[in-house]
C-alpha atoms as a PDB file:
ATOM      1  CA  UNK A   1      83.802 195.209  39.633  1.00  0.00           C
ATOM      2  CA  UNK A   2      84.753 191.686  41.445  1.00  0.00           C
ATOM      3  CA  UNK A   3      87.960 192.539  43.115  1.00  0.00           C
ATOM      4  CA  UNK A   4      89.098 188.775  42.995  1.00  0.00           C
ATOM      5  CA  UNK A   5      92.168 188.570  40.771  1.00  0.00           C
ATOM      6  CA  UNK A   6      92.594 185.119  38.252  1.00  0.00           C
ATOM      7  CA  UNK A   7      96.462 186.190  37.624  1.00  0.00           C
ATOM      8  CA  UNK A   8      98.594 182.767  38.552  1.00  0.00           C
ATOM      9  CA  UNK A   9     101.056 184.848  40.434  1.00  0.00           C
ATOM     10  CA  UNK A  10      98.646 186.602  42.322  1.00  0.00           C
ATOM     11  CA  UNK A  11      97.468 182.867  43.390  1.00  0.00           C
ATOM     12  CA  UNK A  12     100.995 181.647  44.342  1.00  0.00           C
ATOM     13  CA  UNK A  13     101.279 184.348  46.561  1.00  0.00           C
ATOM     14  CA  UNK A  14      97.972 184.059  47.977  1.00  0.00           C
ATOM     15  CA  UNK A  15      98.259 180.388  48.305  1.00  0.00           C
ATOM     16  CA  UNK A  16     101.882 179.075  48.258  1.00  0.00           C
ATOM     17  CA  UNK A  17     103.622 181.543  50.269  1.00  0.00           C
ATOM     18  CA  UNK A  18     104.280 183.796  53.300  1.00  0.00           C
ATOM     19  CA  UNK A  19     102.676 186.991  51.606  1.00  0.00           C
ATOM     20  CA  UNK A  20     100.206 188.917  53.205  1.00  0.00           C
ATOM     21  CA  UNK A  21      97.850 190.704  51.372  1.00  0.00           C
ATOM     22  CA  UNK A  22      97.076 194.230  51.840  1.00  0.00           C
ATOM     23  CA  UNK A  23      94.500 194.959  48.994  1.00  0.00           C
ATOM     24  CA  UNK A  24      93.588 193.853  45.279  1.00  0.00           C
ATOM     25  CA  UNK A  25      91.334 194.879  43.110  1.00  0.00           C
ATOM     26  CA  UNK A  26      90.665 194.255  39.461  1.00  0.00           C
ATOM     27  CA  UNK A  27      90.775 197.819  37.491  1.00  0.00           C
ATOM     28  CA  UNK A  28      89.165 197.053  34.235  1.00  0.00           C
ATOM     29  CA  UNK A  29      89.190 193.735  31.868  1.00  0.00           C
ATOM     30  CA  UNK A  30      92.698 192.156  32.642  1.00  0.00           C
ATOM     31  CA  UNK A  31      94.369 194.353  34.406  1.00  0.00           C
ATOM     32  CA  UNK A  32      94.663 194.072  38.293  1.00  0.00           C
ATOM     33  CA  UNK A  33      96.334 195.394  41.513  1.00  0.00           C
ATOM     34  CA  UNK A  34      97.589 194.154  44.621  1.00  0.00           C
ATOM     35  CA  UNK A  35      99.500 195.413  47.473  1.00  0.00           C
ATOM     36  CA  UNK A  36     101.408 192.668  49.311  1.00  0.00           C
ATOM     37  CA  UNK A  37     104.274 192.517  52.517  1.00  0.00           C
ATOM     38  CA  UNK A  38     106.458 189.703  52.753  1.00  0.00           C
ATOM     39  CA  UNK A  39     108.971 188.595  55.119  1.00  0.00           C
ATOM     40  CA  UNK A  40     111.207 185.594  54.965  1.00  0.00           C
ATOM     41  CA  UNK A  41     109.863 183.367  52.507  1.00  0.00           C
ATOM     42  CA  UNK A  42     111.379 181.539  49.032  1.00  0.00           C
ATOM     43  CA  UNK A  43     108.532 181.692  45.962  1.00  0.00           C
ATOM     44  CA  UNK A  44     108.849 180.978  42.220  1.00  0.00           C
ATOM     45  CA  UNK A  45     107.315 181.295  39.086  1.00  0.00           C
ATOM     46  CA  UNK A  46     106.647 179.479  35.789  1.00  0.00           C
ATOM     47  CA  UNK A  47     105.376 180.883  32.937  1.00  0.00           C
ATOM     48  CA  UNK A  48     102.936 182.480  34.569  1.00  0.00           C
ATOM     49  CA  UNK A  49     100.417 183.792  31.225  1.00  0.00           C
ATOM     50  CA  UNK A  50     100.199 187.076  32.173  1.00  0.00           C
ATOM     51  CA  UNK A  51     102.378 189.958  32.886  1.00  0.00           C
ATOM     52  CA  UNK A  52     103.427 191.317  35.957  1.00  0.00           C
ATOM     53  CA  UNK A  53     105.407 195.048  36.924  1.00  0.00           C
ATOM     54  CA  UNK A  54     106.678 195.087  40.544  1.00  0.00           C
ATOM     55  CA  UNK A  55     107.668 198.222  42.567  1.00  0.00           C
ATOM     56  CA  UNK A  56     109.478 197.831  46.073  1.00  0.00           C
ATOM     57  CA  UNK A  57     107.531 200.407  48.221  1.00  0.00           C
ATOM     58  CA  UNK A  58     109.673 199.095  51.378  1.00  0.00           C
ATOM     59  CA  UNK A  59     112.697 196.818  52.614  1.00  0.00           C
ATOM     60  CA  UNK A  60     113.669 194.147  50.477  1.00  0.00           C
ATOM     61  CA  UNK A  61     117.432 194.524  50.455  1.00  0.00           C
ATOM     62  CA  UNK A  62     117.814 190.816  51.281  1.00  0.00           C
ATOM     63  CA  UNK A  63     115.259 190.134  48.384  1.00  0.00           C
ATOM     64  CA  UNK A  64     117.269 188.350  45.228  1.00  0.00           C
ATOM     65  CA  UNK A  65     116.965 186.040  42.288  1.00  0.00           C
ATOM     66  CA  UNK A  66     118.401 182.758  42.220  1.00  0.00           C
ATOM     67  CA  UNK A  67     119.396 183.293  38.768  1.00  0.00           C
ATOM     68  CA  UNK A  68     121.193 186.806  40.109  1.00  0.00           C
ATOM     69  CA  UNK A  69     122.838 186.321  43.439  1.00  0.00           C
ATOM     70  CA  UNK A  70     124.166 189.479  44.949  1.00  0.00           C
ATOM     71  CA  UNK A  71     122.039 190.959  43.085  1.00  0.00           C
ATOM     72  CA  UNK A  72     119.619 192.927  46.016  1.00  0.00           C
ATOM     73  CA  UNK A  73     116.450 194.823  45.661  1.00  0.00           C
ATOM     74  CA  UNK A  74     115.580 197.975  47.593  1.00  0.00           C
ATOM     75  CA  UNK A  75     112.990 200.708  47.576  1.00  0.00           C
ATOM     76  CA  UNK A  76     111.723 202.189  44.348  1.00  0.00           C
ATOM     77  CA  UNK A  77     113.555 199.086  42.374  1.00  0.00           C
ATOM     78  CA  UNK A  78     111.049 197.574  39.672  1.00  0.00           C
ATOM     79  CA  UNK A  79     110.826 194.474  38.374  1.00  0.00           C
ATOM     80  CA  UNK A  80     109.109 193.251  34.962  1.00  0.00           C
ATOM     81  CA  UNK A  81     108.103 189.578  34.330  1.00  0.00           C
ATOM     82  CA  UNK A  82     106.742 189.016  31.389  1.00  0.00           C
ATOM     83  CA  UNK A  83     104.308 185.726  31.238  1.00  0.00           C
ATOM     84  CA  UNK A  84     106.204 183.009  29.705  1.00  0.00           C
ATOM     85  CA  UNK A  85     109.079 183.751  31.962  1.00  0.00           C
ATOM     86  CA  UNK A  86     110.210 181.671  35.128  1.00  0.00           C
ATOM     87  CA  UNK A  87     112.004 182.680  38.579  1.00  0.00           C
ATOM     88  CA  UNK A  88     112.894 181.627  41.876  1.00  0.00           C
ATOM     89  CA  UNK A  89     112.818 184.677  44.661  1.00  0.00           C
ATOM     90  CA  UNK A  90     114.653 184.290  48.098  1.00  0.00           C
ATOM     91  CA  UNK A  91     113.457 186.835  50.598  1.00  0.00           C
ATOM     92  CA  UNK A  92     115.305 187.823  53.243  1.00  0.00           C
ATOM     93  CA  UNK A  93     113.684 189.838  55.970  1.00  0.00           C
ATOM     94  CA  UNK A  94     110.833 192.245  55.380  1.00  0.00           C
ATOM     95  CA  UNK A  95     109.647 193.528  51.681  1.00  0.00           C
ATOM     96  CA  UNK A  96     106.493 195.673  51.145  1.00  0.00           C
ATOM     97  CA  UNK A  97     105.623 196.152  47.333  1.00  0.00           C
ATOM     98  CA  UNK A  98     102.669 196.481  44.537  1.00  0.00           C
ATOM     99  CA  UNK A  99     101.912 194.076  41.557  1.00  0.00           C
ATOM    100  CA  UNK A 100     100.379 195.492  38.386  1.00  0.00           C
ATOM    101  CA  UNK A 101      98.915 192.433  36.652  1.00  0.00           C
ATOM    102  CA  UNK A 102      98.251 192.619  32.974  1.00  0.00           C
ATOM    103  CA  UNK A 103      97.263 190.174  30.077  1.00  0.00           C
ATOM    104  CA  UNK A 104      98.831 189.422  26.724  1.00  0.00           C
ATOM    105  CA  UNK A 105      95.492 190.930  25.161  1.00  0.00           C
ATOM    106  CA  UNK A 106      95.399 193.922  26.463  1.00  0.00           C
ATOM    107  CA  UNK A 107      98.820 195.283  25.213  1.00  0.00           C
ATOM    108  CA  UNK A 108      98.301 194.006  22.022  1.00  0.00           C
ATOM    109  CA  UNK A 109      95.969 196.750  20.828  1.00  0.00           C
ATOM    110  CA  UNK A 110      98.974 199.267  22.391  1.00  0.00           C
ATOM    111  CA  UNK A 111     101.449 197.499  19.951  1.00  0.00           C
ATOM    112  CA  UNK A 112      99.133 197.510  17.366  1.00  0.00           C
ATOM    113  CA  UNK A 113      98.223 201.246  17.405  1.00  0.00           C
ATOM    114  CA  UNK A 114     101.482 202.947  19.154  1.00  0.00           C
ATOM    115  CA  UNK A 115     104.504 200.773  17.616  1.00  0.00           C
ATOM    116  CA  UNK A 116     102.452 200.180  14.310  1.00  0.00           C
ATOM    117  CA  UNK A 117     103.859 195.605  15.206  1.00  0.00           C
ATOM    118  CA  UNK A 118     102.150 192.556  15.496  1.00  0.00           C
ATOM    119  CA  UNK A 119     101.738 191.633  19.279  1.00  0.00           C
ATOM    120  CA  UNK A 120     103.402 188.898  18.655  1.00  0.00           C
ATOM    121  CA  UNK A 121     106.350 189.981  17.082  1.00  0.00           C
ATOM    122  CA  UNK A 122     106.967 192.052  20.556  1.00  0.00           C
ATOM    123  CA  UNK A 123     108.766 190.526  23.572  1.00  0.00           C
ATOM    124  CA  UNK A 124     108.760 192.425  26.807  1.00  0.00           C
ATOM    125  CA  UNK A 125     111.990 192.598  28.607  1.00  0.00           C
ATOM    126  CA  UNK A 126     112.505 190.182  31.213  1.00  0.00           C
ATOM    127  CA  UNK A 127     114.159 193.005  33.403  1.00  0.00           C
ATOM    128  CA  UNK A 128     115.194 192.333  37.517  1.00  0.00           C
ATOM    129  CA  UNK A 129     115.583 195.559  39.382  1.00  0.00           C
ATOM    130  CA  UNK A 130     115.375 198.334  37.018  1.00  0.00           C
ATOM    131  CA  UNK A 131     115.637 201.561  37.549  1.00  0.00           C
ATOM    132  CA  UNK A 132     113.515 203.919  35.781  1.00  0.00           C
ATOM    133  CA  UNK A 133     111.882 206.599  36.998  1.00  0.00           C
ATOM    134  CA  UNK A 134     109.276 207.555  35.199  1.00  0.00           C
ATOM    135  CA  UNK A 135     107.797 203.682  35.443  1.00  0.00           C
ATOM    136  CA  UNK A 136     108.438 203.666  38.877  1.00  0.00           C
ATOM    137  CA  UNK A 137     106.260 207.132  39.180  1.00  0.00           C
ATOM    138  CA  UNK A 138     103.242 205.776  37.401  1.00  0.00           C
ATOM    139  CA  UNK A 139     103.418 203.083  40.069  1.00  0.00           C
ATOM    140  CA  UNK A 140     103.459 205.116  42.801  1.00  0.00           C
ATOM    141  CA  UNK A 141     100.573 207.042  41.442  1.00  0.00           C
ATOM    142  CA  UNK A 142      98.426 203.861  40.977  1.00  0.00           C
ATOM    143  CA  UNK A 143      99.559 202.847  45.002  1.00  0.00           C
ATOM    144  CA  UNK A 144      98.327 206.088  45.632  1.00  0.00           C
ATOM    145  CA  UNK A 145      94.907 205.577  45.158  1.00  0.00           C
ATOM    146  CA  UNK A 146      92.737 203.953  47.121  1.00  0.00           C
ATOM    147  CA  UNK A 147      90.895 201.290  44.562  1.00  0.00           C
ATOM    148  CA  UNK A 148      87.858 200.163  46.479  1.00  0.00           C
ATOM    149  CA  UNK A 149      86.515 203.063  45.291  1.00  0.00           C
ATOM    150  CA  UNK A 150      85.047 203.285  42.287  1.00  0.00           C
ATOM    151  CA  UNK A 151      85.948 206.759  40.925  1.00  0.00           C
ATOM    152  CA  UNK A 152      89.304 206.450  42.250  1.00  0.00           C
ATOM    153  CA  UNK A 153      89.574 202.976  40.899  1.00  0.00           C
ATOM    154  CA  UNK A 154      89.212 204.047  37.231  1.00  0.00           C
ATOM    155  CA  UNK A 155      90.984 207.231  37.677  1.00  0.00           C
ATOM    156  CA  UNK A 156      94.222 204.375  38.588  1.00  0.00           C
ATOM    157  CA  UNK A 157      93.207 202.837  35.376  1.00  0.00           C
ATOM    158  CA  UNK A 158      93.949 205.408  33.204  1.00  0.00           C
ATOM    159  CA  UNK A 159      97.542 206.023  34.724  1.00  0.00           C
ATOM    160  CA  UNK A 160      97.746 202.150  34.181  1.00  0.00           C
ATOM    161  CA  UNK A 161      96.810 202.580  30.216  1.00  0.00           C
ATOM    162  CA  UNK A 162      99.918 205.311  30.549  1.00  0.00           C
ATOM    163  CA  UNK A 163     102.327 203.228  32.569  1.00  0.00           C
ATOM    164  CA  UNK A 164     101.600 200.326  29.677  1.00  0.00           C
ATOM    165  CA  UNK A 165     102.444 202.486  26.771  1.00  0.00           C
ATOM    166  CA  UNK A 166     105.816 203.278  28.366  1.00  0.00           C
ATOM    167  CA  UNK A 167     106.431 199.912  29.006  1.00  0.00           C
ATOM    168  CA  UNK A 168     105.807 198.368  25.283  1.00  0.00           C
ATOM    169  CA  UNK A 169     107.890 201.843  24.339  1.00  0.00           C
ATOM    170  CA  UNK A 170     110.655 201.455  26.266  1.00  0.00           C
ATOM    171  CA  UNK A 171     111.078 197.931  27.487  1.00  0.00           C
ATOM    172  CA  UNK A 172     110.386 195.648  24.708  1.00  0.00           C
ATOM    173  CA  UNK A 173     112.039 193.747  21.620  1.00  0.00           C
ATOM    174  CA  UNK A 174     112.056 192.242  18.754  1.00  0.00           C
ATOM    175  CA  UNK A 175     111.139 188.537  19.000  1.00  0.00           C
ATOM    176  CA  UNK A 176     113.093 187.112  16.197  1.00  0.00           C
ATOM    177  CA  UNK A 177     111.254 184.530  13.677  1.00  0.00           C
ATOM    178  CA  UNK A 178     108.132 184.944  15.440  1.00  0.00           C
ATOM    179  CA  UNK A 179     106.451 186.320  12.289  1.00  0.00           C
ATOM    180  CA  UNK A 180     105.167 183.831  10.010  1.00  0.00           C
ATOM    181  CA  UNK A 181     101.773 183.839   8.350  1.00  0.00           C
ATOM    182  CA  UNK A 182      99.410 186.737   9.154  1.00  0.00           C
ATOM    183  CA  UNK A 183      98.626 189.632   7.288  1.00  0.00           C
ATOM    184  CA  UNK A 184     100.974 191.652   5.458  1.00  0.00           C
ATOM    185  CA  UNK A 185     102.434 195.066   6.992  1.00  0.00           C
ATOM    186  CA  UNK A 186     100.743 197.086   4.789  1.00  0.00           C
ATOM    187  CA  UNK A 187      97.209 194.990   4.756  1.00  0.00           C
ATOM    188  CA  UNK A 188      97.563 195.321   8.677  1.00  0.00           C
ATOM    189  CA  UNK A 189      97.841 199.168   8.808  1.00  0.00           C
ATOM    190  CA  UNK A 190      95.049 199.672   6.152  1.00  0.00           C
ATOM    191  CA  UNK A 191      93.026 197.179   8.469  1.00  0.00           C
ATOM    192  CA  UNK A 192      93.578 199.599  11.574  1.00  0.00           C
ATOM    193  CA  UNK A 193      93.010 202.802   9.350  1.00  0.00           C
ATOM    194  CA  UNK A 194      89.989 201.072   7.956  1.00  0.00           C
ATOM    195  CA  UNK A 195      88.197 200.554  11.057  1.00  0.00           C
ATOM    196  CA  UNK A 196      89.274 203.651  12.859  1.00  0.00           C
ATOM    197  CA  UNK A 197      87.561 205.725  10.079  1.00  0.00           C
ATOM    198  CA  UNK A 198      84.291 203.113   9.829  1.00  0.00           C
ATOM    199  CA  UNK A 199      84.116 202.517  13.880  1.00  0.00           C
ATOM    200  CA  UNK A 200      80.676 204.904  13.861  1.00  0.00           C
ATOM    201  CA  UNK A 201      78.977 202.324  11.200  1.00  0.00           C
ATOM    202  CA  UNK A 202      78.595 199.005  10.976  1.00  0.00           C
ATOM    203  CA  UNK A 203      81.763 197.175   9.918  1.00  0.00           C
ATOM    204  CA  UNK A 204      81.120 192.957   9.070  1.00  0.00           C
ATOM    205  CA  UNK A 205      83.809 190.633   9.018  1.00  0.00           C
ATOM    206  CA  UNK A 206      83.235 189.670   4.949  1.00  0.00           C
ATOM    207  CA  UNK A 207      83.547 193.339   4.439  1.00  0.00           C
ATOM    208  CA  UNK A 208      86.864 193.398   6.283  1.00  0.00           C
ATOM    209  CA  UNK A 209      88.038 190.147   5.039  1.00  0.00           C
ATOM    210  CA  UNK A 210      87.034 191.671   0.537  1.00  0.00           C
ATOM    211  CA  UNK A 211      89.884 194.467   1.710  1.00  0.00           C
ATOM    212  CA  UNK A 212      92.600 191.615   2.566  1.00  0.00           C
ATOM    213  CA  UNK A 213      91.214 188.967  -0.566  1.00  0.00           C
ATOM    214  CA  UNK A 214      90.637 186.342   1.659  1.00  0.00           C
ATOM    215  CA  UNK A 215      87.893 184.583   2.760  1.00  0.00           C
ATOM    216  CA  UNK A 216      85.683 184.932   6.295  1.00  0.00           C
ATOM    217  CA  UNK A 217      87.948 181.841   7.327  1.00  0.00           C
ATOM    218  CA  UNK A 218      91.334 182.243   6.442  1.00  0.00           C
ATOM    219  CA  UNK A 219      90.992 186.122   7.246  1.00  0.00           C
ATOM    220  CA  UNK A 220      89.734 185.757  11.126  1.00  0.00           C
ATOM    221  CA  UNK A 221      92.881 183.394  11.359  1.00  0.00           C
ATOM    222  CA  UNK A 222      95.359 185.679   9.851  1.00  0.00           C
ATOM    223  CA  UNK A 223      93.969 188.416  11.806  1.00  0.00           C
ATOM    224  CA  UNK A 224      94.218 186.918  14.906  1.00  0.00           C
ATOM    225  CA  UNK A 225      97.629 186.165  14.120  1.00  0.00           C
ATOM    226  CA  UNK A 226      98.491 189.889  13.739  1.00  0.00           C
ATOM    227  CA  UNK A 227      96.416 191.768  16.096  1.00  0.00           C
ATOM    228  CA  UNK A 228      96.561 189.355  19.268  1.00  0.00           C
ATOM    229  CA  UNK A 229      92.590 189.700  18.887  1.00  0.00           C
ATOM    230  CA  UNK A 230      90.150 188.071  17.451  1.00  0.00           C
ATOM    231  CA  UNK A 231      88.152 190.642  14.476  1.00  0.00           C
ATOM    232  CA  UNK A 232      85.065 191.446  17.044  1.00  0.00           C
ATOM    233  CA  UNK A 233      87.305 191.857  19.824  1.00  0.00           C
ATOM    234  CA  UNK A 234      89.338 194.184  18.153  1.00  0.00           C
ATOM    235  CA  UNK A 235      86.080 195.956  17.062  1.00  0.00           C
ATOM    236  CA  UNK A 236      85.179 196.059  20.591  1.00  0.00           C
ATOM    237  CA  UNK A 237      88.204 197.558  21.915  1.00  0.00           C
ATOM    238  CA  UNK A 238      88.549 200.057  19.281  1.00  0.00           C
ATOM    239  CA  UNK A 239      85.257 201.449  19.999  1.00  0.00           C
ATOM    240  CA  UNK A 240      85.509 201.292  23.409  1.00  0.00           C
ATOM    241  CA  UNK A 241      89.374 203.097  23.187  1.00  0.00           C
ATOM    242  CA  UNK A 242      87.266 205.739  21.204  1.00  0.00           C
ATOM    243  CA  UNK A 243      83.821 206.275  23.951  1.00  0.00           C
ATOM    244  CA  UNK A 244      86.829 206.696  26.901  1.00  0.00           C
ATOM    245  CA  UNK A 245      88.964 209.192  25.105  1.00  0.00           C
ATOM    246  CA  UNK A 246      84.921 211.117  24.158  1.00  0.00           C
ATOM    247  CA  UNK A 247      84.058 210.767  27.735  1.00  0.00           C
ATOM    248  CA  UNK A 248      87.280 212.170  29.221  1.00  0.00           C
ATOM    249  CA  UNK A 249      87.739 214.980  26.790  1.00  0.00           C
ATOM    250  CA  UNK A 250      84.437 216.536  25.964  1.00  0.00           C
ATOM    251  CA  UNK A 251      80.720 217.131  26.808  1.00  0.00           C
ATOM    252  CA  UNK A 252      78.801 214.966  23.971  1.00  0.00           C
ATOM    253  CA  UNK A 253      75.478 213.531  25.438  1.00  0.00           C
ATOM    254  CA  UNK A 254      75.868 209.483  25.976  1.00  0.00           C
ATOM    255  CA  UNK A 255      73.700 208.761  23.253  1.00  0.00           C
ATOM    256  CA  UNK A 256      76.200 210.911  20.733  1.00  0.00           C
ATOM    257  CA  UNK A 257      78.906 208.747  21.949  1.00  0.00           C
ATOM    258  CA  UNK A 258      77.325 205.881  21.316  1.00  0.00           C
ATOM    259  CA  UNK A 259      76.330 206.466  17.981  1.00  0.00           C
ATOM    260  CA  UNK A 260      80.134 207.856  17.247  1.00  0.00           C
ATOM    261  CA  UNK A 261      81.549 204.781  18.094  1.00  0.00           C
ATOM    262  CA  UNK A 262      78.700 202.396  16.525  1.00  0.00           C
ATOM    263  CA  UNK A 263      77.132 201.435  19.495  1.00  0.00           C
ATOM    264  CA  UNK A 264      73.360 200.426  18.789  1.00  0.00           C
ATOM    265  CA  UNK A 265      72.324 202.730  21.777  1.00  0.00           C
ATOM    266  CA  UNK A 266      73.306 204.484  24.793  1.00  0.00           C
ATOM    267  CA  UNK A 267      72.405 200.951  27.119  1.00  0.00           C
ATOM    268  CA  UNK A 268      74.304 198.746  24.579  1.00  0.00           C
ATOM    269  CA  UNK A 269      77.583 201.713  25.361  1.00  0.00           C
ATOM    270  CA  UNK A 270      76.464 201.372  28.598  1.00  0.00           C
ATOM    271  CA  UNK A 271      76.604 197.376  29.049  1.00  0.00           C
ATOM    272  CA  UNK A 272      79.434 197.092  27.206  1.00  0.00           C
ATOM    273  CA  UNK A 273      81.302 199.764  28.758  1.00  0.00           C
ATOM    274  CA  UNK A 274      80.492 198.347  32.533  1.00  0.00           C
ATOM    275  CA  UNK A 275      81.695 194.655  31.262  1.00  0.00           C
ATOM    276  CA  UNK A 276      85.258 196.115  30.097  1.00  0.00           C
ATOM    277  CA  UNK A 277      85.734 198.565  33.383  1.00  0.00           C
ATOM    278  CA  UNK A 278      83.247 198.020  35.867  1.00  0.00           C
ATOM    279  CA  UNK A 279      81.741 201.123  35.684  1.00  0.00           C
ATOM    280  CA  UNK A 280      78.882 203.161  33.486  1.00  0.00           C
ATOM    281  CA  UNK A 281      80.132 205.778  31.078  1.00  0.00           C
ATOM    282  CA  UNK A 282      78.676 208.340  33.402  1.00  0.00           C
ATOM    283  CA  UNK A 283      80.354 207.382  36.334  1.00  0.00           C
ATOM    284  CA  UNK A 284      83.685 207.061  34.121  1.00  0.00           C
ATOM    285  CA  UNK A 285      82.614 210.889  33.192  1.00  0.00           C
ATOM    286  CA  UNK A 286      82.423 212.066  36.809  1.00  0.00           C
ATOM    287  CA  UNK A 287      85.730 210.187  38.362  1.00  0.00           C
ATOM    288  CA  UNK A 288      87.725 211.546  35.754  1.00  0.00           C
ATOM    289  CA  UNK A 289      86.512 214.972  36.388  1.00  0.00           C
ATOM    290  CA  UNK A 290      86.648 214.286  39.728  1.00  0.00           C
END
């Protein structure tokens, strides 16, 4: 997978500041990684699209927020900027850390599925030197590995699919009056039930819009609205979510998993599945077993 990063945060740093570089790479279909020192330097941020979850490896005790002064980082502190937030940083002296980069679409299937909320409905905490420990373990686990190889590379993705679950768990909100239009509560959980059960047929948008009474148009719009995904990219993910968690946990023969998860053969699994995490299902297979 092309280890060049399109996060704008990961640009400022690589373009409009003091920050070296260590090592990036991107882990599976918005999601990326990068290790980065710093040392003297003044940066900030403006709603940068996607998210970003920072972990101090090193230093950083003279690192603080304009918004926050006297407020100082230090080793193990995290820091969680969601993407439509905006900050100035001041660093003073040396600071070694790790980004996590993440896009809006890829937690909205995790809010869909684990917190049972629209996406959009969901605000992620805007949070400056947190301690937690658990989050802060799941990012030393990802540092850990070494990325620029493959195996290892999507054994760190799956600890990033875990760090993300705590993170829309435990450190998000309620956005208040951000739900209008959409699809009801109900019509959105017999939606997800829906295609769960039908993911190893075919499953056409006019038969999902004849369960909501709407038609092709209105429905892809209201769906959109309340899964953060288009209907075929929610397809997509769902059975991709499914040919991971057959891969990881049992011994089915490729072209079983592709028909479980309504894939037209084991090369249409396979294309797909190397488009959303750089990698074949077989080689997925072998790092996790690895």
């Amino acid at each position: 997978m092309d280890s060049s990063l399109d996060h704008q945060i990961f640009t400022i740093l690589s373009e409009r500041s003091h920050a070296t570089l260590e090592r990036a790479a991107m882990l599976s279909d918005g999601i990326g990684v990068a290790e980065w020192r710093n040392h003297d330097d003044q940066t900030c941020y403006s709603e940068p699209g996607s998210h970003t979850l920072s972990l101090y490896l090193s230093g950083g005790q003279g690192t603080w927020r304009r918004s926050q002064p006297g407020h100082y980082g230090a080793p193990g502190r995290l820091c969680l900027l969601p993407g439509d937030h905006a900050s100035e940083w001041v660093i003073d002296g040396d600071l070694h850390f790790v980004h996590l980069y993440f896009s809006p679409t890829r937690l909205a299937e995790l809010i869909v599925t684990s917190m049972d909320r629209e996406p959009r409905a969901v605000q992620l905490a805007d949070l400056t030197y947190l301690d937690d420990a658990v989050l802060a373990g799941w990012c030393r686990r990802i540092h850990a590995i070494d990325w620029t190889e493959d195996a290892m590379r999507l054994a760190a993705n799956e600890l990033v699919q875990q760090t993300l679950l705590h993170l829309v768990r435990q450190h998000s909100g309620w956005r208040p009056g951000a739900v209008r239009g959409g699809l009801a509560p109900a019509l959105r959980r017999r939606l997800v039930d829906y295609i769960d059960a039908g993911l190893d047929g075919e499953i056409t948008l006019a038969e999902l819009a004849g369960l909501c009474a709407l038609s092709e148009f209105h429905f892809a719009r209201a769906f959109r609205a309340s899964f953060g995904l288009p209907p075929h990219a929610w397809l997509i993910a769902r059975r991709l979510d499914r040919a991971r968690r057959l891969l990881r946990d049992g011994d089915l023969p490729l072209t079983a998993v592709a028909a479980a998860c309504g894939f037209a053969s084991g090369s249409h699994l396979t294309r797909r599945f190397r488009d959303a995490l750089g990698a074949t299902p077989s080689q997925y297979r072998a790092a996790l077993r690895r």
